[in-house]
Protein backbone atom coordinates (compact mmCIF):
# COMPACT_ATOMS: atom_id res chain seq x y z
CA UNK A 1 -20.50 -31.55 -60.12
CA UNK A 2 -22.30 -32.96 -62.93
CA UNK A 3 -20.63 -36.48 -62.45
CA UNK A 4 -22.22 -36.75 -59.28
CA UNK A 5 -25.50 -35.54 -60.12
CA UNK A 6 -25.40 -38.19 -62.87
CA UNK A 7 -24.50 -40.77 -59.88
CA UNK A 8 -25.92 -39.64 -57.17
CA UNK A 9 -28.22 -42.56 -56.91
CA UNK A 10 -25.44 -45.29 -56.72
CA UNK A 11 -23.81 -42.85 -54.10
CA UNK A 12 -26.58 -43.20 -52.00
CA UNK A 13 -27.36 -46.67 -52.41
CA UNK A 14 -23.79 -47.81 -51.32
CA UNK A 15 -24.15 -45.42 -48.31
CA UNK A 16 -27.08 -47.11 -47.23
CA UNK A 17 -25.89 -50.85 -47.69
CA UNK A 18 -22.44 -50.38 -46.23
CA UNK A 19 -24.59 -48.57 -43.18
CA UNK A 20 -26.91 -51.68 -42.92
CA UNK A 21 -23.37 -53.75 -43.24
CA UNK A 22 -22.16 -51.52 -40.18
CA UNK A 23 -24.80 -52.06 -38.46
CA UNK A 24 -25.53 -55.55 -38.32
CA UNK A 25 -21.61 -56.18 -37.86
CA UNK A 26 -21.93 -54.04 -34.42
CA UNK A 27 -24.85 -55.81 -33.58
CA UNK A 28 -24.10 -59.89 -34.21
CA UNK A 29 -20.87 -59.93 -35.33
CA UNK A 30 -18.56 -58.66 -32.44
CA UNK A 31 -19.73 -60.59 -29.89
CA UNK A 32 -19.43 -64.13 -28.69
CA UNK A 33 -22.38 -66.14 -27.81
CA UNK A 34 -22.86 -67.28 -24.22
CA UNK A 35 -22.45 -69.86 -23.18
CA UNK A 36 -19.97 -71.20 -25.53
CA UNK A 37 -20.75 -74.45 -27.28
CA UNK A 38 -19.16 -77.23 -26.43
CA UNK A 39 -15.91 -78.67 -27.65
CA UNK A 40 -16.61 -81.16 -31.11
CA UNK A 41 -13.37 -83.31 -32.96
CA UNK A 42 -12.77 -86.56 -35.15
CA UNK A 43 -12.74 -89.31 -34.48
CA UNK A 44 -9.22 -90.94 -36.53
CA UNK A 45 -8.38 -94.88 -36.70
CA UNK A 46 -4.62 -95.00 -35.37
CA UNK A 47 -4.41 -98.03 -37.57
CA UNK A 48 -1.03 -99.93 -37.02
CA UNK A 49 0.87 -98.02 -39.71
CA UNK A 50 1.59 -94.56 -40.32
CA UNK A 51 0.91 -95.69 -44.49
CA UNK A 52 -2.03 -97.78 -45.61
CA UNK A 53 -4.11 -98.33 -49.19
CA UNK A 54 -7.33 -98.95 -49.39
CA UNK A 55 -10.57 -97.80 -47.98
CA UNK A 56 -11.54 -101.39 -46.11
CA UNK A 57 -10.61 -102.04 -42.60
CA UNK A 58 -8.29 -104.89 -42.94
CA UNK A 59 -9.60 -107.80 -40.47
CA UNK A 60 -7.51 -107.13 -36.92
CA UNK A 61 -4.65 -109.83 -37.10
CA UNK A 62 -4.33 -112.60 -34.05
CA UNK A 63 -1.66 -111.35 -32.12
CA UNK A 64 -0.09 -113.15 -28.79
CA UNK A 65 -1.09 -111.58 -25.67
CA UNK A 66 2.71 -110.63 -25.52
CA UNK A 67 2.88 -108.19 -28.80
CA UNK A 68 -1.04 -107.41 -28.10
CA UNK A 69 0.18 -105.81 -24.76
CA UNK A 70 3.26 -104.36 -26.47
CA UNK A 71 1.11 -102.54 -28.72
CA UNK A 72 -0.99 -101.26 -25.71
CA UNK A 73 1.81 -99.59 -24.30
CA UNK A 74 3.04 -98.39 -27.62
CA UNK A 75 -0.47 -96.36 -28.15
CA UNK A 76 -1.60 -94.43 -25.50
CA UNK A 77 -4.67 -94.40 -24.42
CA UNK A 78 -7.08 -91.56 -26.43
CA UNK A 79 -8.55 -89.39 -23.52
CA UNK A 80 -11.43 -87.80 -24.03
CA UNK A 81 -11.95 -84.66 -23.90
CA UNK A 82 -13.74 -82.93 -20.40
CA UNK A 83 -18.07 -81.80 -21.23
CA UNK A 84 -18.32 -78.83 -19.86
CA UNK A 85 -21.68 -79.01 -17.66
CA UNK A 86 -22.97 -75.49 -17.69
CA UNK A 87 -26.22 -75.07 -16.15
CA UNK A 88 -28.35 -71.79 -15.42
CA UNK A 89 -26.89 -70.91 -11.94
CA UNK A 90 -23.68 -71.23 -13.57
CA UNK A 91 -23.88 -69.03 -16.42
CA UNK A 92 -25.65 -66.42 -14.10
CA UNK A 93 -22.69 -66.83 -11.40
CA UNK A 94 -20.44 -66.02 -14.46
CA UNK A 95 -22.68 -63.07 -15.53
CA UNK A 96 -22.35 -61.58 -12.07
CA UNK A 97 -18.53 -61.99 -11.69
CA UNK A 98 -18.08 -60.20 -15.08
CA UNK A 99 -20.78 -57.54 -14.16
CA UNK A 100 -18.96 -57.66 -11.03
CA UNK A 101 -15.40 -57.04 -12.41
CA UNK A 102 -16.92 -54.60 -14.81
CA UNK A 103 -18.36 -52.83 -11.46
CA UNK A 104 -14.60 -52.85 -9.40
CA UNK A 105 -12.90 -51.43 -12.74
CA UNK A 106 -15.19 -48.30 -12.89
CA UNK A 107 -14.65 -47.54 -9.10
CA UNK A 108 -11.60 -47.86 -9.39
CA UNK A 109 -11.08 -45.13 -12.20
CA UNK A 110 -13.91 -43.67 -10.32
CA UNK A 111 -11.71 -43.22 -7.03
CA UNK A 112 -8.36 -42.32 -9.40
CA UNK A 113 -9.86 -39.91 -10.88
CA UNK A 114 -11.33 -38.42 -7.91
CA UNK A 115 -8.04 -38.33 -5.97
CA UNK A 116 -6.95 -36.99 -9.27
CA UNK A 117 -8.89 -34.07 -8.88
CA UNK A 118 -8.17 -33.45 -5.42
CA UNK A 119 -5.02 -33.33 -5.73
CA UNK A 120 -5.36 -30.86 -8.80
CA UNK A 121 -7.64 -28.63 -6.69
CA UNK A 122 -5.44 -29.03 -3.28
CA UNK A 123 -2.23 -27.91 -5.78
CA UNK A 124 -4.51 -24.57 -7.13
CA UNK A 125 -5.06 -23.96 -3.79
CA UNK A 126 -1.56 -24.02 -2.68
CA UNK A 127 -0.68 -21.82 -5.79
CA UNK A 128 -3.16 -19.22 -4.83
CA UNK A 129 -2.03 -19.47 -1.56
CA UNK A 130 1.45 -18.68 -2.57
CA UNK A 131 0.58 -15.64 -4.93
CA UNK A 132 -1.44 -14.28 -2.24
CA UNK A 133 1.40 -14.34 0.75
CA UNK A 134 4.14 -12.82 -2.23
CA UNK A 135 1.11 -9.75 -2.96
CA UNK A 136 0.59 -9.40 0.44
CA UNK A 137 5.09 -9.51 1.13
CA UNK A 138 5.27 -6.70 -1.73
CA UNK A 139 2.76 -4.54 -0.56
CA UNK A 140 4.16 -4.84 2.79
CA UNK A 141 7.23 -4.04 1.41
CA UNK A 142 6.04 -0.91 -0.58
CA UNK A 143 4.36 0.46 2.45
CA UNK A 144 7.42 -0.15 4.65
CA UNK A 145 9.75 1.95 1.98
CA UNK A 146 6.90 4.47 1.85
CA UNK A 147 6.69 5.12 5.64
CA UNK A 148 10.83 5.24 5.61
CA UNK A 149 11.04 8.19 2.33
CA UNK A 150 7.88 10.00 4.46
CA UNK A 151 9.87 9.45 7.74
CA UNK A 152 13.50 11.06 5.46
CA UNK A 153 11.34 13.99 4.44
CA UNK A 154 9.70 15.01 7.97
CA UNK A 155 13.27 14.49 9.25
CA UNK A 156 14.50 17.12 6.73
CA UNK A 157 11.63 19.01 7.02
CA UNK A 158 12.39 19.44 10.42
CA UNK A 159 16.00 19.98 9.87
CA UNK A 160 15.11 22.86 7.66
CA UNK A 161 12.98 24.69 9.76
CA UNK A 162 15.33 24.54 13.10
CA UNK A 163 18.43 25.60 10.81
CA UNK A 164 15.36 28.70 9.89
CA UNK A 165 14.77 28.83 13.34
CA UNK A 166 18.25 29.12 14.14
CA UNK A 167 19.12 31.57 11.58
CA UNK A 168 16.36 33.89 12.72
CA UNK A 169 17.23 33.44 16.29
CA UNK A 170 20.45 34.59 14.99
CA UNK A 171 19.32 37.88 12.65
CA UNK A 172 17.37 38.97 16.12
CA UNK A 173 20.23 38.65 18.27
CA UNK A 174 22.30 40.27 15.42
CA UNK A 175 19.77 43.14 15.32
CA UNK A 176 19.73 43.28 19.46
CA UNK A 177 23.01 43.69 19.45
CA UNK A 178 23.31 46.38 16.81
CA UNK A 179 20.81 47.67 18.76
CA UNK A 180 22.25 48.46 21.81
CA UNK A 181 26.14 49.32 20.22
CA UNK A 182 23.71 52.07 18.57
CA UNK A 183 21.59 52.99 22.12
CA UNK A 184 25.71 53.06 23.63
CA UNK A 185 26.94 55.46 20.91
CA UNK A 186 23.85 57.32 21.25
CA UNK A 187 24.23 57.98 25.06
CA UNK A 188 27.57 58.67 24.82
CA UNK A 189 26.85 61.57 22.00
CA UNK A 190 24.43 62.92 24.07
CA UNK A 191 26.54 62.82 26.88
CA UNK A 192 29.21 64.79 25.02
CA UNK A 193 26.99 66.75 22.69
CA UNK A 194 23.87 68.14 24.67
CA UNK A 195 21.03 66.78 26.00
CA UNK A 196 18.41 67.53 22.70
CA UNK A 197 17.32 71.14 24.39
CA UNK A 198 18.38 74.44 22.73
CA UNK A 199 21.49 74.77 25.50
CA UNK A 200 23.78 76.10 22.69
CA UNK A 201 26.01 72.72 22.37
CA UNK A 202 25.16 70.19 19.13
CA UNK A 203 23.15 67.11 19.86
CA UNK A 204 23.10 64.55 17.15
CA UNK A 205 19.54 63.12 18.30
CA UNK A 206 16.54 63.54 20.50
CA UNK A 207 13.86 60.88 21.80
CA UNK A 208 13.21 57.51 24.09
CA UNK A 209 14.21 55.01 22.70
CA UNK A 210 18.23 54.91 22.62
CA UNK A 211 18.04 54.87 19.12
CA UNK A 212 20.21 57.19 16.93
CA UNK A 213 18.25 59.50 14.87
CA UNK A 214 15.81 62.64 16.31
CA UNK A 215 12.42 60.72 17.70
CA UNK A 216 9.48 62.50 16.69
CA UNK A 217 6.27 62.68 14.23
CA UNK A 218 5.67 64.20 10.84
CA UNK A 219 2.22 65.65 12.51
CA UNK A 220 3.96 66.58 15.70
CA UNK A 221 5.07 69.81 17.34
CA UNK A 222 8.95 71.12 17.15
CA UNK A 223 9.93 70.85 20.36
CA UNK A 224 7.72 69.21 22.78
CA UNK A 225 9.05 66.49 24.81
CA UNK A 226 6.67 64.10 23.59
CA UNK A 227 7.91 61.54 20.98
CA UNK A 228 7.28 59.06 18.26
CA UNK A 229 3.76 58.18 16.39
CA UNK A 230 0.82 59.55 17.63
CA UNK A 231 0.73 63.21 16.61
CA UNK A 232 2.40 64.42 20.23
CA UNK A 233 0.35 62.17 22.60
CA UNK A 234 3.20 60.50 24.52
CA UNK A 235 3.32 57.15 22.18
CA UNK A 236 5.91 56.06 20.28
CA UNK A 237 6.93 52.57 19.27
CA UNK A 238 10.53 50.94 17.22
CA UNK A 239 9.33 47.83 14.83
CA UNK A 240 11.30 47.43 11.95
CA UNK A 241 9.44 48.11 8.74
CA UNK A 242 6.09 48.05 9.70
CA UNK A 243 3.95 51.10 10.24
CA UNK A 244 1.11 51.86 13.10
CA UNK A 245 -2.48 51.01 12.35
CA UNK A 246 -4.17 51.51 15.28
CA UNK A 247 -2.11 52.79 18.94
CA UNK A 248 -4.90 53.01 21.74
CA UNK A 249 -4.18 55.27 24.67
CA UNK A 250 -3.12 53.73 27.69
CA UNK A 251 -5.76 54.30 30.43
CA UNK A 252 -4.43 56.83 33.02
CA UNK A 253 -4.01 54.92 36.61
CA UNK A 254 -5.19 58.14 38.34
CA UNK A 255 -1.40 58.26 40.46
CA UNK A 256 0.05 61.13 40.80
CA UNK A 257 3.35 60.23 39.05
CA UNK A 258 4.56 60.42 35.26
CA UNK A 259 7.17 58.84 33.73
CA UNK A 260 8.35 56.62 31.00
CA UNK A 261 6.69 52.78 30.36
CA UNK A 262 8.73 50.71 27.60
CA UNK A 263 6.90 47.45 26.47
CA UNK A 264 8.45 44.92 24.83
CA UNK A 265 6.05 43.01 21.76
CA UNK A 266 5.93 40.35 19.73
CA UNK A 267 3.90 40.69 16.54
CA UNK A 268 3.25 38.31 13.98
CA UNK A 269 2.64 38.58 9.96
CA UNK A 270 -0.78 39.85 10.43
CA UNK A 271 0.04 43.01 12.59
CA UNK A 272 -1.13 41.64 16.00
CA UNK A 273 0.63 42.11 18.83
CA UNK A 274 0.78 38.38 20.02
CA UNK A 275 3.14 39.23 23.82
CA UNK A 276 3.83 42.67 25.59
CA UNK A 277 5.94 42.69 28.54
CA UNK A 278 6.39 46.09 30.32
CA UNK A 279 8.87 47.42 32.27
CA UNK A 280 11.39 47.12 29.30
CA UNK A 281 14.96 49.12 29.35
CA UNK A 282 14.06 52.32 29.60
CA UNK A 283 11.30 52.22 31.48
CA UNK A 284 11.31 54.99 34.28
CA UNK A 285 7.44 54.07 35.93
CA UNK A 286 7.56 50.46 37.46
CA UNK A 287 4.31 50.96 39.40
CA UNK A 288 2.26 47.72 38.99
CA UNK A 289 -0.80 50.56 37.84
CA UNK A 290 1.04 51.89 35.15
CA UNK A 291 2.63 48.42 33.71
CA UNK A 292 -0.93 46.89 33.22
CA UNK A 293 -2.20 49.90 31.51
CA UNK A 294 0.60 49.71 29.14
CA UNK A 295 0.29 45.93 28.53
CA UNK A 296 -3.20 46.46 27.93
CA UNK A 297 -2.68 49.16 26.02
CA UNK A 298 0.16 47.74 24.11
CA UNK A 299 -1.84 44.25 23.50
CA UNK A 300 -5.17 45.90 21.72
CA UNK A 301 -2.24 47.88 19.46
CA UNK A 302 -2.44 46.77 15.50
CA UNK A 303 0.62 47.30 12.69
CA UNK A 304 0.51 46.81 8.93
CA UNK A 305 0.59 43.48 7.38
CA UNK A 306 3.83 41.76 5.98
CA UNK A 307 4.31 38.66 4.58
CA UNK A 308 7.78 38.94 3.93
CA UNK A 309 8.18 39.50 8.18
CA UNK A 310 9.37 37.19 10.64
CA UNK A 311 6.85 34.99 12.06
CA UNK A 312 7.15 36.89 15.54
CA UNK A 313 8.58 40.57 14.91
CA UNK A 314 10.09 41.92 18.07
CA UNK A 315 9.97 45.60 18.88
CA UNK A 316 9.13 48.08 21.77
CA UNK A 317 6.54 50.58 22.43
CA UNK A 318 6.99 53.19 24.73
CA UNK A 319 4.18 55.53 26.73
CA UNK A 320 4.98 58.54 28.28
CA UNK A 321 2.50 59.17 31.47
CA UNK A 322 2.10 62.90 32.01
CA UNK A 323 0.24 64.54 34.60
CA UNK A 324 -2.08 67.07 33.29
């Protein structure tokens, strides 16, 4: 550091001179004048010999016209040089065809390098155009294997619930049939064993519905002929599990007949009787009076809730039409 504080003026002193050296180099040295000067030689005495002494011309010997022609066509001739003859119009012609050639070169790279660059920007564009149809192929193919797994699972979904189907159609008709081998075994006790009044023979059961068992009501009356749910009032009903939350009264049809009306229902998971079709097995009234007022009755009739029931629960309700 110190040794070129000490010389920092003879550092920038040569700076400066080799920049003036630079400079005047770029400017007059690297180019040629035009127009160029003309061709210059010297002029040399071909003499007679290729050796000679002396610096006087020697006087030119007499020579017969035969050796002086010899010696004529032994040297040949010294041709001079062609002037060039350059005059203004020339020198600007020449001006113009360089400024001209100078002109075709850069349109030239001009148009290469265009084309260059269209054909750089035509290849992006093909790229893109590439990437964009193999996106657009695997997202097609993504949504294709989507739609096929969600069209697998509704099939199996569907599968599944008509093998439930199935196997609930089957538990009913089980239960129908178990049904009537009891209502069979029942009639034929009855038929053996008494009909369910005090005649002095056993009877295993009493009631309606061709059940086994002795039809009746915790809050009925021993011994009326009136059976099921409803405290005595002619109403009973035979649903599996599920208990009576509201049984209307059928409205009386004002004939003078009584009897028996069995309705079959359909109740769902909420307690609502969804179907009722009188004039089931048992039935002993088939007047079209006393079916409707069981239907209706039968159809404003609610039972508990279950969620662990069948989606439609069938059972029967049966209304006994008395005269009073």
């Amino acid at each position: 550091m110190r040794y070129f504080q000490k010389h920092k003026e003879g550092f920038i002193l040569t700076i400066v001179v080799h920049l003036i050296l630079l400079f005047l180099l770029f400017r007059f040295g690297f180019f040629t004048p035009l127009p160029l000067p003309e061709e210059k030689g010297v002029l040399i005495d071909f003499g007679t010999s290729s050796q000679g002494m002396g610096r006087v011309e020697p006087a030119p010997q007499r020579t017969t016209p035969v050796e002086q022609q010899a010696v004529q066509e032994q040297v040949p001739a010294p041709v001079a040089p062609p002037v060039p003859s350059q005059t203004p119009a020339s020198q600007n012609k020449v001006k113009e065809e360089l400024m001209t050639q100078d002109f075709e070169k850069t349109a030239a790279l001009d148009a290469k390098k265009k084309e260059e660059e269209r054909q750089k920007a035509e290849l992006e564009k093909q790229q893109k155009k590439q990437e964009e149809e193999i996106r657009q192929k695997r997202i097609a193919e993504e949504r294709r294997r989507r739609d096929s797994l969600q069209r697998i699972e509704e099939a199996r979904l569907a599968e599944a619930r008509r093998l439930a189907e199935i196997r609930r159609q089957d538990s009913l008709k089980r239960a129908e049939e178990q049904a009537k081998v009891a209502q069979i075994d029942s009639r034929a006790k009855n038929a053996f064993g008494g009909s369910g009044q005090n005649t002095g023979a056993t009877s295993s059961g009493q009631g309606t519905t061709y059940q086994p068992g002795n039809q009746g009501s915790p809050t009925g009356t021993p011994g009326t002929n009136r059976y099921g749910e409803g405290g005595g009032e002619g109403i009973s009903f035979n649903l599996t599990g599920r208990s009576a939350v509201s049984l209307p009264k059928p409205a009386y049809p004002g004939e003078n007949e009584e009897g028996y009306v069995v309705v079959e229902v359909s109740v769902d998971k909420f307690g609502k009787v969804t179907k009722a079709t009188p004039g089931a097995k048992g039935s002993t009234l088939m007047n079209t009076a006393f079916l409707r007022a069981a239907e209706q009755a039968a159809l404003r009739t609610r039972f508990n809730e279950n969620p662990e029931a069948p989606a439609f629960q069938t059972g029967t309700i049966t209304y006994r039409f008395v005269l009073d």
